[in-house]
PDB file of N, CA and C in Angstrom:
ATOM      1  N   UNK A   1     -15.091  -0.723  21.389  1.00  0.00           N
ATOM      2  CA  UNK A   1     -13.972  -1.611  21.109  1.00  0.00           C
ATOM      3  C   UNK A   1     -13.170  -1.054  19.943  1.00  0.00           C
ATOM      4  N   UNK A   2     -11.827  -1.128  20.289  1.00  0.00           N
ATOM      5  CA  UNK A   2     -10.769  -0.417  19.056  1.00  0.00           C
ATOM      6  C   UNK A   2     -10.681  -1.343  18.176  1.00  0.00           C
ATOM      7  N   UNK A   3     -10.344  -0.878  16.844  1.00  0.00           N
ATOM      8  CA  UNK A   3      -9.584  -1.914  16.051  1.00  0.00           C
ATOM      9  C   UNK A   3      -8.237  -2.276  16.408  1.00  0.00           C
ATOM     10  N   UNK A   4      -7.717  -3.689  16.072  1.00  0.00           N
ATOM     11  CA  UNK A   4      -6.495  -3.928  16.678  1.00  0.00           C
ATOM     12  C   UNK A   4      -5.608  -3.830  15.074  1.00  0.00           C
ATOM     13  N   UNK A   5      -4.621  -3.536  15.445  1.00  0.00           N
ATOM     14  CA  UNK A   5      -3.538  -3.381  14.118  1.00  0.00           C
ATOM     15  C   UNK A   5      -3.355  -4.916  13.784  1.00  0.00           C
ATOM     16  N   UNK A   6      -3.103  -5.128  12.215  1.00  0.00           N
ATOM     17  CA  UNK A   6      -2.952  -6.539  11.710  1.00  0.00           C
ATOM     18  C   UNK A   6      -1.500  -5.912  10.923  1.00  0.00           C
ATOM     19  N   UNK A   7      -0.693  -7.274  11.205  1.00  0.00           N
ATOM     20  CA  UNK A   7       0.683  -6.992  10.302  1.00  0.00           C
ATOM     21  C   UNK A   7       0.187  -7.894   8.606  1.00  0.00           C
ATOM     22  N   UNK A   8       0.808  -7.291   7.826  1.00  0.00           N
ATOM     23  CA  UNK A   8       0.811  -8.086   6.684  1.00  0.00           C
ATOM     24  C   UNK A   8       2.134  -7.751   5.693  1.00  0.00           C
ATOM     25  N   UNK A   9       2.544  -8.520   4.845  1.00  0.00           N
ATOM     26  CA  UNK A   9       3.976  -8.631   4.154  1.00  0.00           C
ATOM     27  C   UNK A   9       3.261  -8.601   2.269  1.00  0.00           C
ATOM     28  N   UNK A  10       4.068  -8.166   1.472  1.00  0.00           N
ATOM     29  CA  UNK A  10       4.196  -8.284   0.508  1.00  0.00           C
ATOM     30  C   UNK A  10       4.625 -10.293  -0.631  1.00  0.00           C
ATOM     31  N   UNK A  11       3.328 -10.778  -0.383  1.00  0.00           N
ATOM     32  CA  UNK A  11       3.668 -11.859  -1.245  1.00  0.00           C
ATOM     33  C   UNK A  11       3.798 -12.043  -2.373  1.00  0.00           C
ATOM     34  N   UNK A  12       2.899 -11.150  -3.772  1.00  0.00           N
ATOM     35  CA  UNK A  12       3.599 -11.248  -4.975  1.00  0.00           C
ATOM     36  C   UNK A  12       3.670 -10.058  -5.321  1.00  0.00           C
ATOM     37  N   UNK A  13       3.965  -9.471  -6.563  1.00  0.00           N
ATOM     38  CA  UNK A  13       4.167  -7.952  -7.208  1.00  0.00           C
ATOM     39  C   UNK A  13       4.744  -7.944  -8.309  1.00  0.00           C
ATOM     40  N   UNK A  14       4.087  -7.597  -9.310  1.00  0.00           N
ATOM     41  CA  UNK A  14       4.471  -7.625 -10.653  1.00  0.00           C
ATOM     42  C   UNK A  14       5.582  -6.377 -11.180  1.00  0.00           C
ATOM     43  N   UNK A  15       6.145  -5.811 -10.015  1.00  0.00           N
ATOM     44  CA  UNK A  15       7.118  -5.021 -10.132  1.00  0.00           C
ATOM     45  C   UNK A  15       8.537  -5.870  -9.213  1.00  0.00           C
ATOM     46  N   UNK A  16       8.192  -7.280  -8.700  1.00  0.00           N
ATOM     47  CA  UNK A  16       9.023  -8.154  -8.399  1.00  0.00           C
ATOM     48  C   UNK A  16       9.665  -7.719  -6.684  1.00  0.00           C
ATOM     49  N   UNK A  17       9.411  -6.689  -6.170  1.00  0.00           N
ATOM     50  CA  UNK A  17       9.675  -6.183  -4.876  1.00  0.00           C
ATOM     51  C   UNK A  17       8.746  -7.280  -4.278  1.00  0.00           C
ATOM     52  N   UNK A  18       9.010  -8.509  -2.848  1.00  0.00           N
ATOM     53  CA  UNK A  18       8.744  -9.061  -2.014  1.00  0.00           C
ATOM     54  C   UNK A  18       9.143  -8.507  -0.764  1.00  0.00           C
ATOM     55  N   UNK A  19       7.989  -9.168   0.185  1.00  0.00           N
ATOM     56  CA  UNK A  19       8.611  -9.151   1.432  1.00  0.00           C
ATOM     57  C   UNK A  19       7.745  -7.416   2.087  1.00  0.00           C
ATOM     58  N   UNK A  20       9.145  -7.377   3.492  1.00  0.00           N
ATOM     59  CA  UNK A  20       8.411  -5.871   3.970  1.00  0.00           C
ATOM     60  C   UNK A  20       7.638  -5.957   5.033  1.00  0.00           C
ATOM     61  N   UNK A  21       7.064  -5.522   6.324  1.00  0.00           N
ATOM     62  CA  UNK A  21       5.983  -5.751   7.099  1.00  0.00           C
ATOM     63  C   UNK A  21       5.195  -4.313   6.856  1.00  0.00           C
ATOM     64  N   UNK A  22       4.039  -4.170   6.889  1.00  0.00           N
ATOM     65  CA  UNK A  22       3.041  -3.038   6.910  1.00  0.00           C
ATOM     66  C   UNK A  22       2.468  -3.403   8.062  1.00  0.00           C
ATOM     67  N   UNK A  23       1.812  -2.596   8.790  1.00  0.00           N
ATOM     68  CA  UNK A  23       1.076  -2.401   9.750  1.00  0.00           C
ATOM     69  C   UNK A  23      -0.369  -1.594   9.665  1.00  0.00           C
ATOM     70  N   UNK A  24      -1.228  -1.986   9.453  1.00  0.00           N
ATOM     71  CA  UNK A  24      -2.337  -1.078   9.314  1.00  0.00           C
ATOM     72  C   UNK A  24      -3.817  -1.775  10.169  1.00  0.00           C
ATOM     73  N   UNK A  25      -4.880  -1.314  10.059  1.00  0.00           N
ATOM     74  CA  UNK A  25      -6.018  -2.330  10.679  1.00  0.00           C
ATOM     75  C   UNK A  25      -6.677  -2.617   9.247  1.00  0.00           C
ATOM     76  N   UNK A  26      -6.461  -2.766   8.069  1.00  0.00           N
ATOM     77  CA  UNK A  26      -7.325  -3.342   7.430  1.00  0.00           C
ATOM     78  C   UNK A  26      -6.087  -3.616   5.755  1.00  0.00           C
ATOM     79  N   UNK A  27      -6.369  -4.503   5.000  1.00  0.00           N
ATOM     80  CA  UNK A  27      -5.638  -5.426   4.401  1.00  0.00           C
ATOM     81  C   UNK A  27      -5.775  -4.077   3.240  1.00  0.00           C
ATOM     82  N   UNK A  28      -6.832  -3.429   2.883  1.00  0.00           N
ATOM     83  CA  UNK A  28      -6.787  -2.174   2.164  1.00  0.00           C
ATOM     84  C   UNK A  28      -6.021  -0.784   2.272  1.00  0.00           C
ATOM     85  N   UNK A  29      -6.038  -0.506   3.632  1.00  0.00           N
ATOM     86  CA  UNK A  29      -4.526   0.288   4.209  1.00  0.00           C
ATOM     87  C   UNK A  29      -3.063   0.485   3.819  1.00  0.00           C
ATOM     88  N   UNK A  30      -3.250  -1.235   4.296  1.00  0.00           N
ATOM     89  CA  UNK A  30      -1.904  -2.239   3.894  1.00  0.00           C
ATOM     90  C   UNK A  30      -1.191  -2.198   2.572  1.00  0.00           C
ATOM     91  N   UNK A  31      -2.569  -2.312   1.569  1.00  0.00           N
ATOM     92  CA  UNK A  31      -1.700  -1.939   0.276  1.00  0.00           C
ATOM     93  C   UNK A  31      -1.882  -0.675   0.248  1.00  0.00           C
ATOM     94  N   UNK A  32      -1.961   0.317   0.601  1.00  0.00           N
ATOM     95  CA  UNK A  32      -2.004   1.483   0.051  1.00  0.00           C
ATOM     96  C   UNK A  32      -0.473   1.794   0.614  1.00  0.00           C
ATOM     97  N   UNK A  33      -0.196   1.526   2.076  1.00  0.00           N
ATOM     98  CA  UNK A  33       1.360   1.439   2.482  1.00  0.00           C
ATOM     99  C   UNK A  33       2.401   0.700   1.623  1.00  0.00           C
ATOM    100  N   UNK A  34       1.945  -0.321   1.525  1.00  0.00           N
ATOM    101  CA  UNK A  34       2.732  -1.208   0.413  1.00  0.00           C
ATOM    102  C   UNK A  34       3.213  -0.605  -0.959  1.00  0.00           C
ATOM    103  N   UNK A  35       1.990  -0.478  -1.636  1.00  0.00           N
ATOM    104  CA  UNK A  35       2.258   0.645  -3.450  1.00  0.00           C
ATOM    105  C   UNK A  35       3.245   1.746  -3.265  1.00  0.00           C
ATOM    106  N   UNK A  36       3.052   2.474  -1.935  1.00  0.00           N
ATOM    107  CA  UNK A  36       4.203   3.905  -1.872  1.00  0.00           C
ATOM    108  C   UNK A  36       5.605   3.073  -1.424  1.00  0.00           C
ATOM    109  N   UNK A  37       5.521   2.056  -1.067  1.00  0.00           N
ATOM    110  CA  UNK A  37       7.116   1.349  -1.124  1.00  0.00           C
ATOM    111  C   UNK A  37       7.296   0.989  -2.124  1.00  0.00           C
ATOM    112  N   UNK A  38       6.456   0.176  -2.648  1.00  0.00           N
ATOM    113  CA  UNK A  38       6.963  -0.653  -3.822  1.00  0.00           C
ATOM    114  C   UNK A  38       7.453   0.535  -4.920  1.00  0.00           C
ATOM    115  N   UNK A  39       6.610   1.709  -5.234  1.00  0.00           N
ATOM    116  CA  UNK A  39       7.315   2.847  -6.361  1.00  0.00           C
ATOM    117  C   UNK A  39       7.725   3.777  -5.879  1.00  0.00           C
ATOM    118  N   UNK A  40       8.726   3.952  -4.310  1.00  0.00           N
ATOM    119  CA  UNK A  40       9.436   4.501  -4.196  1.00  0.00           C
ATOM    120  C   UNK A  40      10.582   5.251  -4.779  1.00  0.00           C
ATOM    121  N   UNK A  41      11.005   3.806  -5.542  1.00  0.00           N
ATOM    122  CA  UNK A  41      12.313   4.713  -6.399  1.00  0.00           C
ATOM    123  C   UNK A  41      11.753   3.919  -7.761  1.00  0.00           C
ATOM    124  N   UNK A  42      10.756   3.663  -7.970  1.00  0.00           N
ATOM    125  CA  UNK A  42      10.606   3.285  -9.561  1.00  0.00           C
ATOM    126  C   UNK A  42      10.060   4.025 -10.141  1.00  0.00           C
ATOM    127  N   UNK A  43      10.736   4.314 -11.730  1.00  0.00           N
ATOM    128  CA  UNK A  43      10.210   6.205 -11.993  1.00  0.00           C
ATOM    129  C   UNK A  43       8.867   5.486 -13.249  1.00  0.00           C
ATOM    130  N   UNK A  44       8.847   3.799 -13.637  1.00  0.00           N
ATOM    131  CA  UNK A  44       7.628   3.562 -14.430  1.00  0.00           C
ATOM    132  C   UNK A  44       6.921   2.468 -14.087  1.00  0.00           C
ATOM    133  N   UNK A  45       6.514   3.067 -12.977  1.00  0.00           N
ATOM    134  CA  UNK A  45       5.568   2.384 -11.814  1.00  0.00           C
ATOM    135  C   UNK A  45       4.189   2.963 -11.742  1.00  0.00           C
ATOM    136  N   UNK A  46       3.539   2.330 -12.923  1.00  0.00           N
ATOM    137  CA  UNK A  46       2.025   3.311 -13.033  1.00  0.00           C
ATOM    138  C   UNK A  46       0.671   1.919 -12.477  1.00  0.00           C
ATOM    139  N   UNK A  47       1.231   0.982 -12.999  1.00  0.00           N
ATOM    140  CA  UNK A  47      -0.419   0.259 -12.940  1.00  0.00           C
ATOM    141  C   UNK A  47       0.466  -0.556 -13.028  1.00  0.00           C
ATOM    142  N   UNK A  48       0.152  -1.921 -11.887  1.00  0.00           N
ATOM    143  CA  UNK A  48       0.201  -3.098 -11.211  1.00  0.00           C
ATOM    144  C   UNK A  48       0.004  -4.022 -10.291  1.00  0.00           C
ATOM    145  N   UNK A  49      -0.618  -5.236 -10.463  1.00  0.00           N
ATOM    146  CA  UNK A  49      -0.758  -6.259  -9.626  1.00  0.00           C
ATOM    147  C   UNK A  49      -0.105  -6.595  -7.864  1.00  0.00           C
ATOM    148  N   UNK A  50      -1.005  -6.453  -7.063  1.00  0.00           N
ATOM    149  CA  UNK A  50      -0.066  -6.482  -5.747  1.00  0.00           C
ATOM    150  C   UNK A  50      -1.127  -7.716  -4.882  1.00  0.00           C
ATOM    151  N   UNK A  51      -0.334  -8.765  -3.956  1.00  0.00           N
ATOM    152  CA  UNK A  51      -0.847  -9.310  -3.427  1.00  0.00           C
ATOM    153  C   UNK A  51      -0.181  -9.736  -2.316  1.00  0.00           C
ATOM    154  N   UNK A  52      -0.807  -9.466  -0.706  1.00  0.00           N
ATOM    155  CA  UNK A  52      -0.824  -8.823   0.246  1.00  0.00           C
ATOM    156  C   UNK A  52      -0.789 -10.632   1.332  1.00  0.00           C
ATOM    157  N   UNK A  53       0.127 -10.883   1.829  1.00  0.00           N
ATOM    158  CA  UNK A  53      -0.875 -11.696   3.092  1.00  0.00           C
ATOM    159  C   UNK A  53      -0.546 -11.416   4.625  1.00  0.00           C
ATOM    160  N   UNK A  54      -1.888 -11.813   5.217  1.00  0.00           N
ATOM    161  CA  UNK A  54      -1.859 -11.478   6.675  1.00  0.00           C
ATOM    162  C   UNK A  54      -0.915 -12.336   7.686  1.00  0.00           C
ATOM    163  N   UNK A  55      -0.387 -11.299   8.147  1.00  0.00           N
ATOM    164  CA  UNK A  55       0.808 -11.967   8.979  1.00  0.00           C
ATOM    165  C   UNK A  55       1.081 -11.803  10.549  1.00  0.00           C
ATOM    166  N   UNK A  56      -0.819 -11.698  10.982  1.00  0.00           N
ATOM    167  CA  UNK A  56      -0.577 -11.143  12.346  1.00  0.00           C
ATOM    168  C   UNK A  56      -0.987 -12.922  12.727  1.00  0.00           C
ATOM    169  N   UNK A  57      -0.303 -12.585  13.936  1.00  0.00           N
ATOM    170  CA  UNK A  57      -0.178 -14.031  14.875  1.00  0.00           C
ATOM    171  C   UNK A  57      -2.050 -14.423  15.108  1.00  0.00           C
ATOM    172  N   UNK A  58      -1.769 -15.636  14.703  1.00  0.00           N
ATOM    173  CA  UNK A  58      -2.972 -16.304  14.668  1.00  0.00           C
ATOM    174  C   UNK A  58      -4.073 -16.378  14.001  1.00  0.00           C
ATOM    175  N   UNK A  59      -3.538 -15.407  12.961  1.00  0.00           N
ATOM    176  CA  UNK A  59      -4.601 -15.689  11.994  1.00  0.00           C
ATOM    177  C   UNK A  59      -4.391 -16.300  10.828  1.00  0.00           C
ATOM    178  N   UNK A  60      -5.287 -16.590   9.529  1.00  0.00           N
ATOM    179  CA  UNK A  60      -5.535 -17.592   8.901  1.00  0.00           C
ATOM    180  C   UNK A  60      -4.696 -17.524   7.407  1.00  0.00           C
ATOM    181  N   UNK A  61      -3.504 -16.421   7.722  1.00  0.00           N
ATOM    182  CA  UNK A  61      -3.232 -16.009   6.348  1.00  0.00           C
ATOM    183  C   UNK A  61      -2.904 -15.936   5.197  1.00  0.00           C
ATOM    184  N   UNK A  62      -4.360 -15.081   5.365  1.00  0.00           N
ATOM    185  CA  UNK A  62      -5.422 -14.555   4.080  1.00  0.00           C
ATOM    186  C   UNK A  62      -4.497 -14.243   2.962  1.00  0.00           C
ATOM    187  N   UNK A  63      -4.650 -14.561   1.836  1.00  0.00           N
ATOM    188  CA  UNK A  63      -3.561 -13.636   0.643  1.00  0.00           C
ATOM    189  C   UNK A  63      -4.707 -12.734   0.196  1.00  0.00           C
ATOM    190  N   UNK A  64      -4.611 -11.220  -0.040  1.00  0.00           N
ATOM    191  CA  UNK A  64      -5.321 -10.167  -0.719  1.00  0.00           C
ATOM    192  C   UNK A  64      -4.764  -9.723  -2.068  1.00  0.00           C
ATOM    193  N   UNK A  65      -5.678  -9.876  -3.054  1.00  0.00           N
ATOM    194  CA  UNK A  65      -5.145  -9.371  -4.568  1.00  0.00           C
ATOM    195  C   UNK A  65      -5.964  -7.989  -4.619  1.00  0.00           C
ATOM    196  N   UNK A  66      -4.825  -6.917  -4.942  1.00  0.00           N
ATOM    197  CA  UNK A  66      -4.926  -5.816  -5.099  1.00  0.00           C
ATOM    198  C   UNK A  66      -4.632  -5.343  -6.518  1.00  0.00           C
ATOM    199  N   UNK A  67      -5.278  -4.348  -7.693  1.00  0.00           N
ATOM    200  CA  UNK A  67      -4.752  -3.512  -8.658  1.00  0.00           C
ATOM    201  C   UNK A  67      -4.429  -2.177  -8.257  1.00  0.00           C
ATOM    202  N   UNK A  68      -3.323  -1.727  -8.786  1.00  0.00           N
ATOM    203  CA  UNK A  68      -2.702  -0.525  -8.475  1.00  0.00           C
ATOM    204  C   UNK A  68      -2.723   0.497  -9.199  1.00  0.00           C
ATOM    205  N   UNK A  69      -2.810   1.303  -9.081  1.00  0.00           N
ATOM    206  CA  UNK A  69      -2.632   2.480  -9.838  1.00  0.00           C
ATOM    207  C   UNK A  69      -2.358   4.032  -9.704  1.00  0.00           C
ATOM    208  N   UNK A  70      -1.167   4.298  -9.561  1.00  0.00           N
ATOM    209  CA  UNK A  70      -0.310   5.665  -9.397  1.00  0.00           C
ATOM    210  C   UNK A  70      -0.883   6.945 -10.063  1.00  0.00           C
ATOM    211  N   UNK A  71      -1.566   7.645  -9.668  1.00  0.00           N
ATOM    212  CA  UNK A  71      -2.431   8.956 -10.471  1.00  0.00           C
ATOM    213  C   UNK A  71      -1.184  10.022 -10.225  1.00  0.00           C
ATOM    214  N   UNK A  72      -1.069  10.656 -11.072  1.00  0.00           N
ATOM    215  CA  UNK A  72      -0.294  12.535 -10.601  1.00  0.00           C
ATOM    216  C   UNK A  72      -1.574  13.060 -10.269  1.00  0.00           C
ATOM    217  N   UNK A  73      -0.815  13.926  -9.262  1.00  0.00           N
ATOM    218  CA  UNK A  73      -1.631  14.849  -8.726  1.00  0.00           C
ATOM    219  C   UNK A  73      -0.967  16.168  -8.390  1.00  0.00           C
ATOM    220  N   UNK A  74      -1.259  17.569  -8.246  1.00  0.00           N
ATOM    221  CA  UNK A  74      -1.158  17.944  -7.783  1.00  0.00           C
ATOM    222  C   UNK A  74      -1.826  19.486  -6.713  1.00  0.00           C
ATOM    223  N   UNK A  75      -1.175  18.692  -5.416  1.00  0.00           N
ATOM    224  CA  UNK A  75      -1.966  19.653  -4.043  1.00  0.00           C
ATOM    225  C   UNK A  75      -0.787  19.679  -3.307  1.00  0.00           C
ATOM    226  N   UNK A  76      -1.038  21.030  -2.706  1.00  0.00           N
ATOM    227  CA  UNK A  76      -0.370  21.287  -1.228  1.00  0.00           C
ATOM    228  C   UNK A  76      -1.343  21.658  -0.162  1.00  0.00           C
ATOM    229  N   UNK A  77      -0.740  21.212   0.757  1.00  0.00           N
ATOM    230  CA  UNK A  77      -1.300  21.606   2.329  1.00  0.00           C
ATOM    231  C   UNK A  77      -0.513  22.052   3.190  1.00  0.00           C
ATOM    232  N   UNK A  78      -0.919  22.785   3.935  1.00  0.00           N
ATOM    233  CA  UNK A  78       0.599  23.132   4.942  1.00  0.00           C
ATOM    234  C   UNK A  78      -0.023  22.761   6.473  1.00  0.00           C
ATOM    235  N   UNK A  79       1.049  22.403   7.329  1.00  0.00           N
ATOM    236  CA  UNK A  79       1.156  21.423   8.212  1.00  0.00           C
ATOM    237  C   UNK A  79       1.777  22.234   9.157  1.00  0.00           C
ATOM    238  N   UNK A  80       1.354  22.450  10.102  1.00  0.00           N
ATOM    239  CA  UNK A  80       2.490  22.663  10.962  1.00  0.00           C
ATOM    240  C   UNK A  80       3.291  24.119  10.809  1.00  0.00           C
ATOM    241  N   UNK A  81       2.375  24.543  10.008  1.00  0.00           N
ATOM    242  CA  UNK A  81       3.183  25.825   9.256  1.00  0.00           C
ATOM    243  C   UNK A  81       4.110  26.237   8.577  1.00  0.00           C
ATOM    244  N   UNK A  82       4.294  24.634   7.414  1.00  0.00           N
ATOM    245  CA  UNK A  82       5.338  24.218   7.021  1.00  0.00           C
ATOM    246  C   UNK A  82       4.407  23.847   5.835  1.00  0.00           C
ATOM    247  N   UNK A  83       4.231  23.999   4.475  1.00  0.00           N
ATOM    248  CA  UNK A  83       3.815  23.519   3.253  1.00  0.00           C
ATOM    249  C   UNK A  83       4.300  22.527   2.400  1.00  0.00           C
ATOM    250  N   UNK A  84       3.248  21.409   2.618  1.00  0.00           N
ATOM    251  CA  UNK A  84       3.437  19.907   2.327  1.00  0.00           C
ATOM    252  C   UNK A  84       3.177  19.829   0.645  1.00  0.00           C
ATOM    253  N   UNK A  85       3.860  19.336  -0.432  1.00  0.00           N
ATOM    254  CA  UNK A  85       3.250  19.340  -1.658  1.00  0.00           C
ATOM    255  C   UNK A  85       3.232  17.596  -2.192  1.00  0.00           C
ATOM    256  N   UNK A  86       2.182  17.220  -2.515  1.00  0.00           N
ATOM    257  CA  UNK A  86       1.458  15.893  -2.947  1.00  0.00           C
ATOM    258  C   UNK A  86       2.145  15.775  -4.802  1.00  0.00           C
ATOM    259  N   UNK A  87       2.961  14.717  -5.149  1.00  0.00           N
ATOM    260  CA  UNK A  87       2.912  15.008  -6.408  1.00  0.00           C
ATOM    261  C   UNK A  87       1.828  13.847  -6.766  1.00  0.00           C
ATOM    262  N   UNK A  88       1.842  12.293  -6.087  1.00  0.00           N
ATOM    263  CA  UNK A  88       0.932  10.686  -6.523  1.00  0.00           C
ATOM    264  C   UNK A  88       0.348  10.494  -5.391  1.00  0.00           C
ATOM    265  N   UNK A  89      -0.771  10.052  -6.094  1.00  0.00           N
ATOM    266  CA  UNK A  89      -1.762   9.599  -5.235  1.00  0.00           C
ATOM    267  C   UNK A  89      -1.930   7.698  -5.728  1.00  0.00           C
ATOM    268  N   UNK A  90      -2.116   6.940  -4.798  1.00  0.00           N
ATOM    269  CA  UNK A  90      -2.322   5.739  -5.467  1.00  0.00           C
ATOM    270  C   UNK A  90      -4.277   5.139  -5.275  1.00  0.00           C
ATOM    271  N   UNK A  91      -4.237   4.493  -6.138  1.00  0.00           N
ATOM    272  CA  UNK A  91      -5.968   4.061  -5.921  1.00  0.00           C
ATOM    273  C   UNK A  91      -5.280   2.398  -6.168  1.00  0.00           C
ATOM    274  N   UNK A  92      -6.293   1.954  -5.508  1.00  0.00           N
ATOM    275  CA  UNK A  92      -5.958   0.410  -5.245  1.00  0.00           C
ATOM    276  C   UNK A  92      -7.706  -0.077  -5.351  1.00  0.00           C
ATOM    277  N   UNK A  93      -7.837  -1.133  -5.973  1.00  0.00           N
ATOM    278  CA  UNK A  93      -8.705  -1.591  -6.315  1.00  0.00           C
ATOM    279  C   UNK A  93      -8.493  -2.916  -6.170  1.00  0.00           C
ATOM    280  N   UNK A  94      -9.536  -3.994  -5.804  1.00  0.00           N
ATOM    281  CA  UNK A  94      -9.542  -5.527  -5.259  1.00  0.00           C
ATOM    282  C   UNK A  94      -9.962  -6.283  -6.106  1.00  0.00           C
ATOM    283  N   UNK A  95      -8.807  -7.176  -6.468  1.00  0.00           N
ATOM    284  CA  UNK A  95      -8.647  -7.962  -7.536  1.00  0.00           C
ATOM    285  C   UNK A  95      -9.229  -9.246  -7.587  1.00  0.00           C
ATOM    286  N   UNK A  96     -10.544  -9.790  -7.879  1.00  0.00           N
ATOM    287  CA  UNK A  96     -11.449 -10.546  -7.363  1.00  0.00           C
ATOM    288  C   UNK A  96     -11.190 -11.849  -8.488  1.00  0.00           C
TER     289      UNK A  96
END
């Protein structure tokens, strides 16, 4: 049996960005999709509060509290025969 994809939206964020649909199979995914939107274009977007709810049809939704945190990094990989370079990595941790 597959996992089925769950939608979920951006309900709070201490960088004030709402809203959004993510698509992932697990609410941990979700924010990891979520954090690379939310500091897309924010250049002091290091460590913050994110909380997540489930928004697939019929279910009970869940709100998820997430901590964030934007690491530098740097790696390349090449793809395709084309060299990919990584500058952030995010770690997300569950805000209990």
């Amino acid at each position: 049996m597959e996992k089925e994809d769950r939608s979920f939206t951006i309900e709070s964020c201490s960088t004030r960005k709402t809203g959004g649909r993510f698509i992932a199979d697990s609410p941990y995914t979700a924010a990891l999709h979520a954090a690379a939107e939310v500091c897309h274009n924010v250049k002091k977007c290091k460590n913050f509060k994110l909380s997540i709810r489930e928004t697939t049809r019929g279910s009970k939704g869940k709100v998820y509290d997430y901590l964030v945190s934007r690491v530098k990094i740097n790696r390349s990989i090449e793809l395709d025969g084309k060299k990919v370079h990584f500058k952030n990595r995010y770690q997300v941790v569950s805000d209990k």
